[in-house]
PDB file of N, CA and C in Angstrom:
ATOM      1  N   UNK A   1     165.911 -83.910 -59.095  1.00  0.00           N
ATOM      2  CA  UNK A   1     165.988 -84.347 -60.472  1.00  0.00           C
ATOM      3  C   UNK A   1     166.487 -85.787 -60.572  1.00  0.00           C
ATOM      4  N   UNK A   2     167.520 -85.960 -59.728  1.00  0.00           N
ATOM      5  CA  UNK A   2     167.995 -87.670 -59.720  1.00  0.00           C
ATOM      6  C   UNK A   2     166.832 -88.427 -59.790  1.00  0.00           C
ATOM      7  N   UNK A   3     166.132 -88.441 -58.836  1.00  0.00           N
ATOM      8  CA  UNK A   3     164.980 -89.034 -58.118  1.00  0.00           C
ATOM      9  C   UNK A   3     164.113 -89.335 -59.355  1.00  0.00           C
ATOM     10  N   UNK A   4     163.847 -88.601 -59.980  1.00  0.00           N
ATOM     11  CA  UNK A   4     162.731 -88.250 -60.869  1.00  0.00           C
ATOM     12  C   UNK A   4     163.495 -89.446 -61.916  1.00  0.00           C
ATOM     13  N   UNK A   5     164.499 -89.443 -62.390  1.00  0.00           N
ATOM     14  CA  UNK A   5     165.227 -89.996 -63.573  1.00  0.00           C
ATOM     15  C   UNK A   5     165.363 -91.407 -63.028  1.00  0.00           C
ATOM     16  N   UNK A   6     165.644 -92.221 -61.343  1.00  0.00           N
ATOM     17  CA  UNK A   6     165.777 -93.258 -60.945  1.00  0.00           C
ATOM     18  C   UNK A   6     164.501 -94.189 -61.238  1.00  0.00           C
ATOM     19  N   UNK A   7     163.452 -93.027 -60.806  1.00  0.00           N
ATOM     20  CA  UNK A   7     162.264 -93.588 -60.980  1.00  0.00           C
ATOM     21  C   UNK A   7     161.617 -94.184 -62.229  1.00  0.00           C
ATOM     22  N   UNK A   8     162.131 -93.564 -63.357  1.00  0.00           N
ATOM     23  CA  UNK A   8     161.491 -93.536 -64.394  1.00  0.00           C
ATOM     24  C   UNK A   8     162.586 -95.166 -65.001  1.00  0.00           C
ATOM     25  N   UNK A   9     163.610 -95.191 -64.568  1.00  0.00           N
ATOM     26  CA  UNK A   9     164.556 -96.538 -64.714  1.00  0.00           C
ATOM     27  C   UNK A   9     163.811 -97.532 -63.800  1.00  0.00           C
ATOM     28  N   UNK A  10     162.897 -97.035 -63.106  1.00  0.00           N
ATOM     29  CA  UNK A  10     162.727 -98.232 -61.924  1.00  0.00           C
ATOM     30  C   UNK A  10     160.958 -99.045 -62.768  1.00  0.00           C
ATOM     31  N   UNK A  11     160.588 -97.993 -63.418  1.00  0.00           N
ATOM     32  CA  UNK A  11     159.316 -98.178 -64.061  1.00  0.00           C
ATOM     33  C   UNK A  11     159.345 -98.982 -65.159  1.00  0.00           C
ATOM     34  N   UNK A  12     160.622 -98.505 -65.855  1.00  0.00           N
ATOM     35  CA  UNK A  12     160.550 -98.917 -67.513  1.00  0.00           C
ATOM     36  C   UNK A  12     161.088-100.295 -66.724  1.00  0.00           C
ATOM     37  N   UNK A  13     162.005-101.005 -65.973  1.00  0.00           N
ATOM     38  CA  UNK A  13     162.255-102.002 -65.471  1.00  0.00           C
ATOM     39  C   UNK A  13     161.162-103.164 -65.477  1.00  0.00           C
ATOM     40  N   UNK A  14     160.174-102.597 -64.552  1.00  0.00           N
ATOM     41  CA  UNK A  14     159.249-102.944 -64.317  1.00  0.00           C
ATOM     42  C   UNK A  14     158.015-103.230 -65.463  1.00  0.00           C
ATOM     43  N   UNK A  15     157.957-102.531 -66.254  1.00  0.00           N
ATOM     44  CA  UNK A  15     157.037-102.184 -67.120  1.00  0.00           C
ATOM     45  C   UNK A  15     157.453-103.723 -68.550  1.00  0.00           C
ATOM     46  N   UNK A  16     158.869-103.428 -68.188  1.00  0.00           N
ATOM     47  CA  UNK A  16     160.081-104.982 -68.950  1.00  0.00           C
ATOM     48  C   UNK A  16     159.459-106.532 -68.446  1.00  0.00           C
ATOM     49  N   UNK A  17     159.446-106.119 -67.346  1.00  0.00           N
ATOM     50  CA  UNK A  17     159.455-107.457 -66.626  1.00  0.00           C
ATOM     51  C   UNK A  17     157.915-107.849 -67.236  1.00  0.00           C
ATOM     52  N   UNK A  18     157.455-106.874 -66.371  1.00  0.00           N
ATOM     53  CA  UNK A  18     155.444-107.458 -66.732  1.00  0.00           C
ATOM     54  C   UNK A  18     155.148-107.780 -68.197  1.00  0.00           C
ATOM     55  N   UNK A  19     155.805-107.192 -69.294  1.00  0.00           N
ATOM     56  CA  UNK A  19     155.475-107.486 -70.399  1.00  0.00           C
ATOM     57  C   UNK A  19     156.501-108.960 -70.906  1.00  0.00           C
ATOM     58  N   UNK A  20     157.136-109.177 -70.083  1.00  0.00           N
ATOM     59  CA  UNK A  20     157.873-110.676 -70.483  1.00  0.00           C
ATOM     60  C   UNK A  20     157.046-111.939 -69.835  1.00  0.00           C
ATOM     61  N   UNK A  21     156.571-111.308 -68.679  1.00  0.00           N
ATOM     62  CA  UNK A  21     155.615-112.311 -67.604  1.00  0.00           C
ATOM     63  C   UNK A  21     154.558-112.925 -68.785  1.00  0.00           C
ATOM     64  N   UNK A  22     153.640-111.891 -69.056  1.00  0.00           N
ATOM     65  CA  UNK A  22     152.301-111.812 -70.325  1.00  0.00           C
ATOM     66  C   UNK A  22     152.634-112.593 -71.547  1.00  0.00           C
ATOM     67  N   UNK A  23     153.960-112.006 -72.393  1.00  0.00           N
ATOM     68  CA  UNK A  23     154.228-112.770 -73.105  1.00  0.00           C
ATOM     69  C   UNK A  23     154.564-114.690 -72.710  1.00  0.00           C
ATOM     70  N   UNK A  24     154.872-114.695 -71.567  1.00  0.00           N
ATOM     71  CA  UNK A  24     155.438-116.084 -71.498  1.00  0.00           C
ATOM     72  C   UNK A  24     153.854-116.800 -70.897  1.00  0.00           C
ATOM     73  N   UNK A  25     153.266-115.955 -70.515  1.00  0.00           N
ATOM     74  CA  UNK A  25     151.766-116.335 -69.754  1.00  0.00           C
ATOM     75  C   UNK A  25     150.926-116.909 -71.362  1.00  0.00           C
ATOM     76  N   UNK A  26     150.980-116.151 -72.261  1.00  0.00           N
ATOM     77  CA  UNK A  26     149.840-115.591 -73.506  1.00  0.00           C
ATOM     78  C   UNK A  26     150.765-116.791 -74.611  1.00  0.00           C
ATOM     79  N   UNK A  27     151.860-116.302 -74.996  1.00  0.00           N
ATOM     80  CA  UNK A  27     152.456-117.228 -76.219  1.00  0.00           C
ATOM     81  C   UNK A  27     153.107-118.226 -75.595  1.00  0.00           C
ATOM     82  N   UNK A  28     154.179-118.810 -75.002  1.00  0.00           N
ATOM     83  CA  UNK A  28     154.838-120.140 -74.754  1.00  0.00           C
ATOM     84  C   UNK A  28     154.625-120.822 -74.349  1.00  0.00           C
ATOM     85  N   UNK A  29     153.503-120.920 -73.953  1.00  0.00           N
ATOM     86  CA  UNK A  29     152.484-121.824 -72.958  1.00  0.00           C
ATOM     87  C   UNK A  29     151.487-122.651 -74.249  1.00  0.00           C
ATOM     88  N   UNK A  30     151.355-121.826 -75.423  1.00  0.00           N
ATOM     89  CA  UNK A  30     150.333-122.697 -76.219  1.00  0.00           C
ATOM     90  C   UNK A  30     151.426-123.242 -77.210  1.00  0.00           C
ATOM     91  N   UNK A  31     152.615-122.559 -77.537  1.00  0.00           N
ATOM     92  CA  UNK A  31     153.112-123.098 -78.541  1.00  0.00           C
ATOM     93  C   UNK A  31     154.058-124.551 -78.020  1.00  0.00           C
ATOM     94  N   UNK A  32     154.257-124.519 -76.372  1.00  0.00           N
ATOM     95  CA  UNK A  32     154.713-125.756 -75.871  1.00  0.00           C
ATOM     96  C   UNK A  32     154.041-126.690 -76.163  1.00  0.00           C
ATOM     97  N   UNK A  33     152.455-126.684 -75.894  1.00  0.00           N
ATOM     98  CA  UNK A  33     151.530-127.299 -75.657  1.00  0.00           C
ATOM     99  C   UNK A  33     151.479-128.225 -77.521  1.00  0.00           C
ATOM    100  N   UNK A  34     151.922-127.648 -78.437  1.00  0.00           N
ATOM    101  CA  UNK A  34     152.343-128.640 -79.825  1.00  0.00           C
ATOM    102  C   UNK A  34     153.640-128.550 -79.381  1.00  0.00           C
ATOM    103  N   UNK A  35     154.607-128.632 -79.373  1.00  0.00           N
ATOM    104  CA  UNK A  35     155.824-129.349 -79.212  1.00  0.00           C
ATOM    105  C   UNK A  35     155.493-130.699 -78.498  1.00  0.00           C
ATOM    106  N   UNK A  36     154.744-130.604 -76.983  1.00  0.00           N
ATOM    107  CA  UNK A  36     154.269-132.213 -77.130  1.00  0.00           C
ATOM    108  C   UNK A  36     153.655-132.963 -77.550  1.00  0.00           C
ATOM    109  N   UNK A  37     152.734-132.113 -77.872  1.00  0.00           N
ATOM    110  CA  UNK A  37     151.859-133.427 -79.238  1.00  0.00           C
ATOM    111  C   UNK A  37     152.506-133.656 -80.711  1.00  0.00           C
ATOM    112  N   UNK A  38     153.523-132.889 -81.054  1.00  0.00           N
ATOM    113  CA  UNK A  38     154.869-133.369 -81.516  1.00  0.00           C
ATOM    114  C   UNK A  38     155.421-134.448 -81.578  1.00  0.00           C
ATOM    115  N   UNK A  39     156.119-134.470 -80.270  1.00  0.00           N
ATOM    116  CA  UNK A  39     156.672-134.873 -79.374  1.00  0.00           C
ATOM    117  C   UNK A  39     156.164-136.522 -79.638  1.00  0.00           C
ATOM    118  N   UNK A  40     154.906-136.744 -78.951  1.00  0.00           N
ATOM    119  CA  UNK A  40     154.396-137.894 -78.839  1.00  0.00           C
ATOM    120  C   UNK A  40     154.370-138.435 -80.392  1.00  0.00           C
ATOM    121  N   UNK A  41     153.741-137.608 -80.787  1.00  0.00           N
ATOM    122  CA  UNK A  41     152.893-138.445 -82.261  1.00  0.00           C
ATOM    123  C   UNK A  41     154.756-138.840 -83.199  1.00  0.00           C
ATOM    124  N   UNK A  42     155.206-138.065 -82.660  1.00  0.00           N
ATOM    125  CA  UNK A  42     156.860-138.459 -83.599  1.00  0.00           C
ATOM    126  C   UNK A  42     157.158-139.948 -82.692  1.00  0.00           C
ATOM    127  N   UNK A  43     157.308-139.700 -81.580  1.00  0.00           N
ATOM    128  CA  UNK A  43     157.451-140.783 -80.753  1.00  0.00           C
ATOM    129  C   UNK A  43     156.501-142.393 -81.649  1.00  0.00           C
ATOM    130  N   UNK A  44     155.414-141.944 -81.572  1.00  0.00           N
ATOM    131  CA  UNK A  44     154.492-143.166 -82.028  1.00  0.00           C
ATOM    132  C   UNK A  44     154.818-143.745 -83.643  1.00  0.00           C
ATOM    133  N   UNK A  45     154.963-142.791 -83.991  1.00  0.00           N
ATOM    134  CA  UNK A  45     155.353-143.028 -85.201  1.00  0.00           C
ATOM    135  C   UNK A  45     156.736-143.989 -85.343  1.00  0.00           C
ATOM    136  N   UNK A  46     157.916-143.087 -85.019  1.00  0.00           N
ATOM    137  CA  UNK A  46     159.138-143.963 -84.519  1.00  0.00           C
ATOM    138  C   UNK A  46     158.774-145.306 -84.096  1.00  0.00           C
ATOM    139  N   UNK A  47     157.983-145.585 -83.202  1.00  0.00           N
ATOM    140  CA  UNK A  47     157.733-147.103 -82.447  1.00  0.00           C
ATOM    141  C   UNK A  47     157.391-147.890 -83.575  1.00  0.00           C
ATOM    142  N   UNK A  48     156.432-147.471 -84.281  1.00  0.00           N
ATOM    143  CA  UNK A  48     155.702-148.399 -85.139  1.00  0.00           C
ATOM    144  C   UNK A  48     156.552-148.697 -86.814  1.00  0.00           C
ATOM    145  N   UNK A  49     157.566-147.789 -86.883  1.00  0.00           N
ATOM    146  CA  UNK A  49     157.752-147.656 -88.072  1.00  0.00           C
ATOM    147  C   UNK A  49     159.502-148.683 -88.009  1.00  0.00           C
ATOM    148  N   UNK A  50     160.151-148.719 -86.965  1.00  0.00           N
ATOM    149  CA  UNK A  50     161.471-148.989 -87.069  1.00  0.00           C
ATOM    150  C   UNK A  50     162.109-149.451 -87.909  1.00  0.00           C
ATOM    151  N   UNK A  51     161.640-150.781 -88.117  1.00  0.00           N
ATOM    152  CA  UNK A  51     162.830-151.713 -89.623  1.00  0.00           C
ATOM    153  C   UNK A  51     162.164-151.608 -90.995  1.00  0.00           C
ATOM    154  N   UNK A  52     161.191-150.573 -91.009  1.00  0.00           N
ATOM    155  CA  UNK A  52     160.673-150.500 -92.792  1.00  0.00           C
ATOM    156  C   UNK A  52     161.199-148.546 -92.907  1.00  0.00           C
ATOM    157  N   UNK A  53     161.092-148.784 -94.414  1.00  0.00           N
ATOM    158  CA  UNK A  53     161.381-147.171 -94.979  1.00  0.00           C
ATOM    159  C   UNK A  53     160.057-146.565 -94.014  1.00  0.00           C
ATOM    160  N   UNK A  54     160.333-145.097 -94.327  1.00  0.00           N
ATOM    161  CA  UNK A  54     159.296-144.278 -94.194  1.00  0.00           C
ATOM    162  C   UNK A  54     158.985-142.946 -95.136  1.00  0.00           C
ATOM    163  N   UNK A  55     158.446-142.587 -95.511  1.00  0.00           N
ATOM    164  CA  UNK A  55     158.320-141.271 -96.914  1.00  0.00           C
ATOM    165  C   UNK A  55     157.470-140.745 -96.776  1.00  0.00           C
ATOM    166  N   UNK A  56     156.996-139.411 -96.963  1.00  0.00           N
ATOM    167  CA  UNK A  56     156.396-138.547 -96.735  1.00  0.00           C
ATOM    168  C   UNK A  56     156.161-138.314 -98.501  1.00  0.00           C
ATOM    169  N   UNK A  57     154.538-138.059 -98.822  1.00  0.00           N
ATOM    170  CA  UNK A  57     154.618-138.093-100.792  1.00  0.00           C
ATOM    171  C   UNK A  57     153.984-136.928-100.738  1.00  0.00           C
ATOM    172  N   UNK A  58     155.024-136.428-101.161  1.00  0.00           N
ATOM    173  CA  UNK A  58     154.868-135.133-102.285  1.00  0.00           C
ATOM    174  C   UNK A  58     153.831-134.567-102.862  1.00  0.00           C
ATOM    175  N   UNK A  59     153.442-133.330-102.550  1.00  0.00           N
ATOM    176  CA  UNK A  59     152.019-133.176-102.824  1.00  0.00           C
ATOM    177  C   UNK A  59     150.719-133.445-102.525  1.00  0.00           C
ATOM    178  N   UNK A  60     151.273-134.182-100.793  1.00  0.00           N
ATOM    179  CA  UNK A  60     150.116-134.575-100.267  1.00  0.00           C
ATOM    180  C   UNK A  60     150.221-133.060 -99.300  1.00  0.00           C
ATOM    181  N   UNK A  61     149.108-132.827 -98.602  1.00  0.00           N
ATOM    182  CA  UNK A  61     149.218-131.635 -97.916  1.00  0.00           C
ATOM    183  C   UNK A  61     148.960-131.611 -96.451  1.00  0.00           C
ATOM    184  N   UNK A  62     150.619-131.902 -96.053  1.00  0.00           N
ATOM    185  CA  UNK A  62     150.774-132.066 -94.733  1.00  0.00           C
ATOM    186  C   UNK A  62     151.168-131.138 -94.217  1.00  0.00           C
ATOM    187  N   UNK A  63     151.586-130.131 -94.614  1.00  0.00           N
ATOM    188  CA  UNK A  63     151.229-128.653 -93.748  1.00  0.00           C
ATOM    189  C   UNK A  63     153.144-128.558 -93.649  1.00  0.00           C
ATOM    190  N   UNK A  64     153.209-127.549 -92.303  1.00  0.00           N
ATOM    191  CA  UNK A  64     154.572-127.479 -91.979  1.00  0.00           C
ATOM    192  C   UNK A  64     154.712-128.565 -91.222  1.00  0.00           C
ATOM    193  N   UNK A  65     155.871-129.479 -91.379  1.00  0.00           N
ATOM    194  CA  UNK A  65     155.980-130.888 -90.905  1.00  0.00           C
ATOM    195  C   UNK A  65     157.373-130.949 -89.857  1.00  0.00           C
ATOM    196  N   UNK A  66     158.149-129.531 -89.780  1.00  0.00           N
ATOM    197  CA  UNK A  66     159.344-129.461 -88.756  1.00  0.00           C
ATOM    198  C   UNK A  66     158.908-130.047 -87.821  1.00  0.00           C
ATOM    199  N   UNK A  67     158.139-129.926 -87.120  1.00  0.00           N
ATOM    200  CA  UNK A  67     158.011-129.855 -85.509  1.00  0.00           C
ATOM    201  C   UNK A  67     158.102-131.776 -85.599  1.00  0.00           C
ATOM    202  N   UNK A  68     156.972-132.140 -86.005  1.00  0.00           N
ATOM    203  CA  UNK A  68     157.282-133.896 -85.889  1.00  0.00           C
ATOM    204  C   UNK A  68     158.086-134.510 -86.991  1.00  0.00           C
ATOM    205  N   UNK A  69     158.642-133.778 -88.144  1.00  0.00           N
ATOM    206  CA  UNK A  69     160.190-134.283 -88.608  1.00  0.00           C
ATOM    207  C   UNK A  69     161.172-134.605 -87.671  1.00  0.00           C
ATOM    208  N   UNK A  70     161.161-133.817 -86.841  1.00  0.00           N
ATOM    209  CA  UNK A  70     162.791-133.538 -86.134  1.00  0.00           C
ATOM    210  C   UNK A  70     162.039-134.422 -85.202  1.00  0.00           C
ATOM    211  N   UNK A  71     161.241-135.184 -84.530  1.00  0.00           N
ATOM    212  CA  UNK A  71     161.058-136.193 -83.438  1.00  0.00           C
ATOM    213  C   UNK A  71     161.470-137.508 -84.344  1.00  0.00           C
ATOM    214  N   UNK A  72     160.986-137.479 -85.510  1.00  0.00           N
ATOM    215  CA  UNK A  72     160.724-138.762 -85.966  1.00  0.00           C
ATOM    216  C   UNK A  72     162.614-138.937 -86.577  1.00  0.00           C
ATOM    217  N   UNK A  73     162.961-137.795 -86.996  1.00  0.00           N
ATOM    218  CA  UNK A  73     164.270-137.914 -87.550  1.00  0.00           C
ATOM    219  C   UNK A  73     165.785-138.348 -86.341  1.00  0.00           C
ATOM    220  N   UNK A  74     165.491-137.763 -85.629  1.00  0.00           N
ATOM    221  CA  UNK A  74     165.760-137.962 -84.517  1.00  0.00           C
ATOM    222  C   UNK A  74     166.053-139.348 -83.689  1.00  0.00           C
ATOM    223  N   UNK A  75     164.734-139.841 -83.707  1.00  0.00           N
ATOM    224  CA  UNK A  75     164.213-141.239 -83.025  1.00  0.00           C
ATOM    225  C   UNK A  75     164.774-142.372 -83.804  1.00  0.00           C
ATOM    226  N   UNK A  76     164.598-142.256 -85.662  1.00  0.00           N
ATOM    227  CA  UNK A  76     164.713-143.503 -86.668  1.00  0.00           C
ATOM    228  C   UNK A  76     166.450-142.971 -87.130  1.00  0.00           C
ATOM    229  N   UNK A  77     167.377-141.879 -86.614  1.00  0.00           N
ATOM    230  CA  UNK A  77     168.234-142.090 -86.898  1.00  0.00           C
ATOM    231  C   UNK A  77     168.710-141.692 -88.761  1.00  0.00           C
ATOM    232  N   UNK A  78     167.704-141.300 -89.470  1.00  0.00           N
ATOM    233  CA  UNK A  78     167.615-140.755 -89.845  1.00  0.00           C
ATOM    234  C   UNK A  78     166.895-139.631 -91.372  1.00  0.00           C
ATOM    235  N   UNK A  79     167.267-139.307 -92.295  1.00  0.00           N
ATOM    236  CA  UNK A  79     166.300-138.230 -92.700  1.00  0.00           C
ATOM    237  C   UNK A  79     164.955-138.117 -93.586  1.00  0.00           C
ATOM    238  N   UNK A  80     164.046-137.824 -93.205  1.00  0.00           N
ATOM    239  CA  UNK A  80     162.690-138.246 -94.233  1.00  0.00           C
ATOM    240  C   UNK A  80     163.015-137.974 -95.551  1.00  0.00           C
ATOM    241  N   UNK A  81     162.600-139.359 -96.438  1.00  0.00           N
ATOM    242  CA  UNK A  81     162.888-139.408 -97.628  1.00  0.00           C
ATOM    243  C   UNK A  81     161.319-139.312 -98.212  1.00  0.00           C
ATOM    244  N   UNK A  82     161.645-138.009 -99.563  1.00  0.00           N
ATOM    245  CA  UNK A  82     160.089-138.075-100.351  1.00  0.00           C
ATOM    246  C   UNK A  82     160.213-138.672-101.458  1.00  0.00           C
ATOM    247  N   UNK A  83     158.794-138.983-101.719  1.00  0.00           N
ATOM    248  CA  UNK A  83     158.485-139.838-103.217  1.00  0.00           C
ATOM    249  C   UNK A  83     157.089-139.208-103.600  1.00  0.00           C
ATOM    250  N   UNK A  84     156.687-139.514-105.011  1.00  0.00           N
ATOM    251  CA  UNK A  84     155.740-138.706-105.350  1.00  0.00           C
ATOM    252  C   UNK A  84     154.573-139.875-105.615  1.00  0.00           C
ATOM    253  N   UNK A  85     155.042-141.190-105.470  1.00  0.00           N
ATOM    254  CA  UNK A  85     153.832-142.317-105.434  1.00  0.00           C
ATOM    255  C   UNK A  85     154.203-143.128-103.835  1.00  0.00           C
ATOM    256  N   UNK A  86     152.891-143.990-103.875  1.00  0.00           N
ATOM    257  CA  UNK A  86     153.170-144.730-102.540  1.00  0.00           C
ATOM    258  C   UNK A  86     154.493-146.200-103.169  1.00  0.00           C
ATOM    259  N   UNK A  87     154.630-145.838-101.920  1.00  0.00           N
ATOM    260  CA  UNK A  87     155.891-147.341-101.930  1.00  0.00           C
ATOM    261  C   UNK A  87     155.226-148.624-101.045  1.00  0.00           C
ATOM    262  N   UNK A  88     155.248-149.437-101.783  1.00  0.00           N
ATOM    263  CA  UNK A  88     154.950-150.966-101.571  1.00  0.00           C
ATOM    264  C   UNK A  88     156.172-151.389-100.291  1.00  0.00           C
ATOM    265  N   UNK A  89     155.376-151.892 -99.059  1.00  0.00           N
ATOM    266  CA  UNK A  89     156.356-152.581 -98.037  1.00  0.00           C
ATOM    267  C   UNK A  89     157.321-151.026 -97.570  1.00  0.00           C
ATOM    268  N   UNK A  90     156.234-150.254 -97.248  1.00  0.00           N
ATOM    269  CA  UNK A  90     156.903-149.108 -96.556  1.00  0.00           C
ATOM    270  C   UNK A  90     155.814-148.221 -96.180  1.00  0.00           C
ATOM    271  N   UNK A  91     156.301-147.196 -95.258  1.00  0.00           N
ATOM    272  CA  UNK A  91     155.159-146.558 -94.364  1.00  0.00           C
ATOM    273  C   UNK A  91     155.322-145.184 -95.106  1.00  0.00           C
ATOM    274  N   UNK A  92     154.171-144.463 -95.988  1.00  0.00           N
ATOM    275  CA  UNK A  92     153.810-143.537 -96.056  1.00  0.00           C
ATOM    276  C   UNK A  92     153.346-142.105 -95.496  1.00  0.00           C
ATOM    277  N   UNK A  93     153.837-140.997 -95.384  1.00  0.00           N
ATOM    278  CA  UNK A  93     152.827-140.301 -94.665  1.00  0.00           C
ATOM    279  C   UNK A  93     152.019-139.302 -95.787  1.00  0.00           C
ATOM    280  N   UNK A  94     150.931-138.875 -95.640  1.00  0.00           N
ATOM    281  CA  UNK A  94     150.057-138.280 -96.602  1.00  0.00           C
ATOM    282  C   UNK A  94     148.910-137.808 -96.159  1.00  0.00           C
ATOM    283  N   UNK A  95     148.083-136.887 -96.649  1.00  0.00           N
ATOM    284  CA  UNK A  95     146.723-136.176 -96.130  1.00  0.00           C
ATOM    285  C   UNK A  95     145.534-137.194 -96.661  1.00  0.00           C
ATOM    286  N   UNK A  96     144.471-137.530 -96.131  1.00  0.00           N
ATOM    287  CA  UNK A  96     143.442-137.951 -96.710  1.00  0.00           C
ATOM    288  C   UNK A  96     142.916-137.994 -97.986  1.00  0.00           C
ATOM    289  N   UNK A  97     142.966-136.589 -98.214  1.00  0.00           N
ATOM    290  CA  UNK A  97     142.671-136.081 -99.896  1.00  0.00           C
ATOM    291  C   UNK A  97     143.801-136.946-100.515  1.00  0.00           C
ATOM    292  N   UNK A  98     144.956-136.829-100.675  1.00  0.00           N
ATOM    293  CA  UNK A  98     145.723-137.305-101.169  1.00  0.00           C
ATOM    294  C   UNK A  98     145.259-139.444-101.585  1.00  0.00           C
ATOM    295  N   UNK A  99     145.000-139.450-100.814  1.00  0.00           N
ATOM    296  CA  UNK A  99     144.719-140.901-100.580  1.00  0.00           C
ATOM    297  C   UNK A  99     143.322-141.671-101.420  1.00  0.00           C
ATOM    298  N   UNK A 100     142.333-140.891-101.496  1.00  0.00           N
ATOM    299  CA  UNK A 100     141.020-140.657-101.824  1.00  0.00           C
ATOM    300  C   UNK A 100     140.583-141.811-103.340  1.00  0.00           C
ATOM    301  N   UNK A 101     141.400-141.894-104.153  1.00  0.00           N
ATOM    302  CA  UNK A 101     141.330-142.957-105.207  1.00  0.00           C
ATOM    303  C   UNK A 101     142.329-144.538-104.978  1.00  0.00           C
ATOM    304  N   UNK A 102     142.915-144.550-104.001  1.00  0.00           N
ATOM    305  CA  UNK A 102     143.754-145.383-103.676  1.00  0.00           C
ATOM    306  C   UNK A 102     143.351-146.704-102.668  1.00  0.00           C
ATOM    307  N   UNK A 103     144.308-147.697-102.868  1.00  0.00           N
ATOM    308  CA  UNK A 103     143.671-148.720-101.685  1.00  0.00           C
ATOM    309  C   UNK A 103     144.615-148.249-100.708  1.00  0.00           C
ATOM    310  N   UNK A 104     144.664-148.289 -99.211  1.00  0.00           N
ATOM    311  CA  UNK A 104     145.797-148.182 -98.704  1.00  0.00           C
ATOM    312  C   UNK A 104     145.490-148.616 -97.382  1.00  0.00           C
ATOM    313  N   UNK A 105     146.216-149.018 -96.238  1.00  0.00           N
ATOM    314  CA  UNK A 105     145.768-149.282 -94.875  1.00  0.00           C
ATOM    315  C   UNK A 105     146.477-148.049 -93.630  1.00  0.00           C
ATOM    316  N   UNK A 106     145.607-147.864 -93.004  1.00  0.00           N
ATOM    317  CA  UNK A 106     145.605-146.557 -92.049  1.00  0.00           C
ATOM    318  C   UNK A 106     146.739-147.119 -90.604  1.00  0.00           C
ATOM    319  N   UNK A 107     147.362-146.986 -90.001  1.00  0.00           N
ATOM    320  CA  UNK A 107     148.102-147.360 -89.118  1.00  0.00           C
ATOM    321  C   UNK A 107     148.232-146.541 -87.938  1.00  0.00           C
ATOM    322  N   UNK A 108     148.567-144.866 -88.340  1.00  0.00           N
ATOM    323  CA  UNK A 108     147.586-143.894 -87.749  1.00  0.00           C
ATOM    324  C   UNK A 108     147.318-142.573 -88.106  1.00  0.00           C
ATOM    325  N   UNK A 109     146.138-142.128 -87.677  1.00  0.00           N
ATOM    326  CA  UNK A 109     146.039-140.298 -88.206  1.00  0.00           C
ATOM    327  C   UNK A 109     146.338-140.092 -87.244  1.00  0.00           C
ATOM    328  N   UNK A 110     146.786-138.618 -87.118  1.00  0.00           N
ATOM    329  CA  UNK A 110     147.189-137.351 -86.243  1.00  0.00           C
ATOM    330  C   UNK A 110     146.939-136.656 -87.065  1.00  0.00           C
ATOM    331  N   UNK A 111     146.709-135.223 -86.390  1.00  0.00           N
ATOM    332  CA  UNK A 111     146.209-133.862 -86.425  1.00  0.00           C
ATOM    333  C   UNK A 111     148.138-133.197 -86.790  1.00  0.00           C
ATOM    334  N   UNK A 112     148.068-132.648 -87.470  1.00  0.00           N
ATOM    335  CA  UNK A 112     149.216-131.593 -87.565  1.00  0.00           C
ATOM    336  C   UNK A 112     148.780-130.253 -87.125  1.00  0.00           C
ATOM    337  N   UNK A 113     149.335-129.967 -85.844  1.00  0.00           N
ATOM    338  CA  UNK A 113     148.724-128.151 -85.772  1.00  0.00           C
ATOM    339  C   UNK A 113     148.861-127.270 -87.112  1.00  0.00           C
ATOM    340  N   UNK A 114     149.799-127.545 -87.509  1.00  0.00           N
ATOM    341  CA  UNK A 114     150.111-126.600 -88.506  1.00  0.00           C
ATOM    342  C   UNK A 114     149.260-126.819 -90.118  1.00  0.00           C
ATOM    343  N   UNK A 115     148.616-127.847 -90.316  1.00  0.00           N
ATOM    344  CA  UNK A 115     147.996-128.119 -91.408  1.00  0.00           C
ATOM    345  C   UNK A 115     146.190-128.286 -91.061  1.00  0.00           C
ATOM    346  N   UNK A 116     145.328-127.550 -91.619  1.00  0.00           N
ATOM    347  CA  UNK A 116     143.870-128.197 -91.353  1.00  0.00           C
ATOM    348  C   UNK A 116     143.860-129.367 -90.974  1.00  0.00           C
ATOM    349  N   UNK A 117     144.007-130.479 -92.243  1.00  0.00           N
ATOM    350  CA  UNK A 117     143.391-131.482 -92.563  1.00  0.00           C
ATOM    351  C   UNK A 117     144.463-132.701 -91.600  1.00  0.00           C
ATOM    352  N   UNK A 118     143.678-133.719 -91.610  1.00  0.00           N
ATOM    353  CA  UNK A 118     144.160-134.934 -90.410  1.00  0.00           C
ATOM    354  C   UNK A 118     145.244-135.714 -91.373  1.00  0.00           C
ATOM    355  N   UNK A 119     146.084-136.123 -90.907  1.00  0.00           N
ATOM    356  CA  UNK A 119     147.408-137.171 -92.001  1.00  0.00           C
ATOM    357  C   UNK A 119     147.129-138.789 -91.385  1.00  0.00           C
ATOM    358  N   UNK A 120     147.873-139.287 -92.316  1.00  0.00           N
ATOM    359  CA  UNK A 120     147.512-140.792 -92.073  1.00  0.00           C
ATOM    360  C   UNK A 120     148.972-141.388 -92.290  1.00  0.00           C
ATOM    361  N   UNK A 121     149.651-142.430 -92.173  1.00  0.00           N
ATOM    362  CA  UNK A 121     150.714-142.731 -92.489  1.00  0.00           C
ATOM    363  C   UNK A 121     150.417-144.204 -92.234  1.00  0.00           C
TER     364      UNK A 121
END
């Protein structure tokens, strides 16, 4: 009877492990894979943006924006400020649509995983 009960601890063990392997094989491997394109595009942003404001406008539809907030917040020291029009002599970020009746100059798009549509800032 021991035997029988060791075994069944030695399985479910096992049975633990393989399903943590899969999970780390299947999910953390793609969701790393945006943390660096994160990563970078916060990075690029930071480079280009240093001694002017930066704002993110309101109602443009940039999706969930944590992942390259916290690079860019991080990097410029500190916290994204919103506005609901563009600001003159400062770097915007915003969706295309958003932009669509406006004059404005492109500096760069990126892809947000988390939003369809491409952003421009």
């Amino acid at each position: 009877m021991l035997k029988k009960k060791s075994q069944v601890l030695y399985g479910f063990a096992f049975a633990i492990i393989l399903l943590r392997i899969m999970f780390n094989w299947l999910v953390v491997e793609h969701r790393g894979v945006r943390f660096f394109i994160a990563e970078s595009v916060g990075k690029a942003i930071v480079t280009q943006t240093k001694n002017r404001p930066l704002f993110i406008i309101t109602g443009g539809a940039v999706g969930n924006f944590d992942g390259l907030s916290y690079y860019i917040c991080t990097g410029r020291g500190e916290i994204l400020r919103k506005t609901t029009t563009l600001q003159n002599d400062s770097y915007n970020i915003t969706d295309k649509k958003h932009l669509a009746a406006k004059k404005y100059t492109t500096h760069l798009t990126f892809t947000n995983p988390y939003a369809p549509d491409s952003l421009n800032w």
